[in-house]
Every structure is written in structure tokens, then in C-alpha cells.
C-alpha atoms as a PDB file:
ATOM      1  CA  UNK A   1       3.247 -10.600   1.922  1.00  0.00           C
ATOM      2  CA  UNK A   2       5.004 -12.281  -1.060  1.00  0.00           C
ATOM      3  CA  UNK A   3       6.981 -10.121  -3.672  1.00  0.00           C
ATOM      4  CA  UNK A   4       4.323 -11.587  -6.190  1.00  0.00           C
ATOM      5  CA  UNK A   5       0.970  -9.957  -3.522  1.00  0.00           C
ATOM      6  CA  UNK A   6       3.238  -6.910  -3.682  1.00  0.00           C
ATOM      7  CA  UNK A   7       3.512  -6.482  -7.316  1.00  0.00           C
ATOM      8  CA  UNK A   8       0.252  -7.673  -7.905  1.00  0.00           C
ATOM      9  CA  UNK A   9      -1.162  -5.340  -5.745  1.00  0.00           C
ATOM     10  CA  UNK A  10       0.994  -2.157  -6.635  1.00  0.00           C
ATOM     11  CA  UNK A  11      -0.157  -2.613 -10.082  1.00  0.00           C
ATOM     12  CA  UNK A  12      -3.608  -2.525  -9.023  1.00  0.00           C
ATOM     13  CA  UNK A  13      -2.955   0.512  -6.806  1.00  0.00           C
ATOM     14  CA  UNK A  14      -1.157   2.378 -10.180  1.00  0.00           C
ATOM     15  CA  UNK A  15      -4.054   1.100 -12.531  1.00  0.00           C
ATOM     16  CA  UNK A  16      -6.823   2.672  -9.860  1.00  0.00           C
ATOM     17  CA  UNK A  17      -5.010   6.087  -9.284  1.00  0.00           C
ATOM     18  CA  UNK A  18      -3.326   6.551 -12.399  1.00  0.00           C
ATOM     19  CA  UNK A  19      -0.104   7.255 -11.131  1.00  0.00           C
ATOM     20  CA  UNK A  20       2.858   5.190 -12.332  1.00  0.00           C
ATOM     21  CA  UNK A  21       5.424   6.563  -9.315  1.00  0.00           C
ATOM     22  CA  UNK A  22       3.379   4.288  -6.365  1.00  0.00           C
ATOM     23  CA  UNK A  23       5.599   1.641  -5.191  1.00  0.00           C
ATOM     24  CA  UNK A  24       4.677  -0.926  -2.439  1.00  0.00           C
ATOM     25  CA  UNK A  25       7.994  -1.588   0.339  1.00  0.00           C
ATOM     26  CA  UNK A  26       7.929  -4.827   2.330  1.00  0.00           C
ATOM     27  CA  UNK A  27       7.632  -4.341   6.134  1.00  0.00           C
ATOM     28  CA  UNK A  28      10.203  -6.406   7.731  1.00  0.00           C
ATOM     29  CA  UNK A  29       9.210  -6.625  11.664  1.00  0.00           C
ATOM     30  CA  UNK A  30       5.416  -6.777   9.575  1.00  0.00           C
ATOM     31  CA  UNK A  31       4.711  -9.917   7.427  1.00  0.00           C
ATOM     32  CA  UNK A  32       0.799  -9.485   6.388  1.00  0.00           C
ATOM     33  CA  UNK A  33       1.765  -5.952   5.279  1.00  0.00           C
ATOM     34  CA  UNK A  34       3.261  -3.646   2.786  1.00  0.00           C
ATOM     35  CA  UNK A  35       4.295   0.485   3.278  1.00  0.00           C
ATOM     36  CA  UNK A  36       2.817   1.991   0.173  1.00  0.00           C
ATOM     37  CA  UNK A  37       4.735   5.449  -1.564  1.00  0.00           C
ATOM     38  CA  UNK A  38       4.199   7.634  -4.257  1.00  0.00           C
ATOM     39  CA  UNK A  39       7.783   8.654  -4.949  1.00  0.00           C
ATOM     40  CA  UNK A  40       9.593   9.010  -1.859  1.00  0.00           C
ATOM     41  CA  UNK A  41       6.691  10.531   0.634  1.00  0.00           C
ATOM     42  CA  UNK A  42       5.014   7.691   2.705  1.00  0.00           C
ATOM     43  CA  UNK A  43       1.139   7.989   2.017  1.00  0.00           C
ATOM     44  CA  UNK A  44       0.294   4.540   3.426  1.00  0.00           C
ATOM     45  CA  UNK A  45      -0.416   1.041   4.508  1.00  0.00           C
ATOM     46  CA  UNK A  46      -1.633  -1.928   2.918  1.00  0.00           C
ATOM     47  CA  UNK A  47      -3.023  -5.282   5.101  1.00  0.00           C
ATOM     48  CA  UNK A  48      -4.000  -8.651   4.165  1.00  0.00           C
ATOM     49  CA  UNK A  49      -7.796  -8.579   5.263  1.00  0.00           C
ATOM     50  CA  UNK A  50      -8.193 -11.061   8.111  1.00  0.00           C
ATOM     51  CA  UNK A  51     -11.520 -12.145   7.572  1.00  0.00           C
ATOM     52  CA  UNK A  52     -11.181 -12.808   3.824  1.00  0.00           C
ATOM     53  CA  UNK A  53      -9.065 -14.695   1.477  1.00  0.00           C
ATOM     54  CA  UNK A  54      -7.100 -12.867  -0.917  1.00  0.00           C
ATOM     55  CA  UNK A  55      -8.616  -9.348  -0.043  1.00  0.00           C
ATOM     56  CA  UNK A  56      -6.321  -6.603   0.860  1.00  0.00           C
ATOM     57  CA  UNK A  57      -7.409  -3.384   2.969  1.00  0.00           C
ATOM     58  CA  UNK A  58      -5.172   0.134   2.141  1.00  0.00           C
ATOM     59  CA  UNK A  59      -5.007   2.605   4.835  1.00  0.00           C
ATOM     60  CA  UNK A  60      -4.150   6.087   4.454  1.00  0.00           C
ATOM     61  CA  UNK A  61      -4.095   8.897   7.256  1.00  0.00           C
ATOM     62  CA  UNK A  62      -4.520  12.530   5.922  1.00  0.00           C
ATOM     63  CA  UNK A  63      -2.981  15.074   8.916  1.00  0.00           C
ATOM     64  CA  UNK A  64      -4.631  18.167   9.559  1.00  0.00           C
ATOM     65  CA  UNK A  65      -1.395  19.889   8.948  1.00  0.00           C
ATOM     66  CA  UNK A  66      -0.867  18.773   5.639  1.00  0.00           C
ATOM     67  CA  UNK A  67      -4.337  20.793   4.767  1.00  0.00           C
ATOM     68  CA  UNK A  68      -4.154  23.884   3.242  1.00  0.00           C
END
């Protein structure tokens, strides 16, 4: 992904989950994808979508030992 698909899509992210501290990191081994943050804690992936153009997929695991 492009710096410009990355900002783009952070703001989008920020906008959606009204939280200003998400920030999307390049992959570098990973070129149709971006590691997403809120702060400093890893929360997820986002992908370009394969079988569309401009569409983006975000994918987010939730542990069972980070449940209360």
C-alpha cells in the first residue's frame, strides 16, 4: 500500500471508531498490507481486498486471554 491508501484509510479507521491514537504502519516483507495500532498495542491488520478495486478488509484477532 501507498502512504496516500495508508492515510486515507487510517483516517477512515479514526472517523469510524472515534479514536484519534489509531495509526496504520507499513509492512515491509508485506506490500498489499498495513499493521494497524491504537497507541503502541498491535490490534490488527488491514488488506487490499483481492476481488475488488479499492476495497480494503481489517482483521482483528481478540485472544481468549485478553478476556476478562
Amino acid at each position: 500500500m501507498d502512504e496516500k491508501t495508508i492515510r486515507k484509510i487510517e483516517t477512515h479507521l479514526r472517523g469510524t471508531f472515534a479514536n484519534a491514537r489509531i495509526t496504520l504502519v507499513p509492512r515491509p516483507k508485506q506490500k498489499d498490507s498495513a499493521e494497524v495500532y491504537i497507541g503502541e498495542e498491535f490490534v490488527g491488520v488491514v488488506f487490499q481486498d483481492e476481488d475488488e478495486d479499492g476495497s480494503f478488509m481489517f482483521e482483528m484477532a481478540i485472544l481468549a486471554e485478553d478476556l476478562p
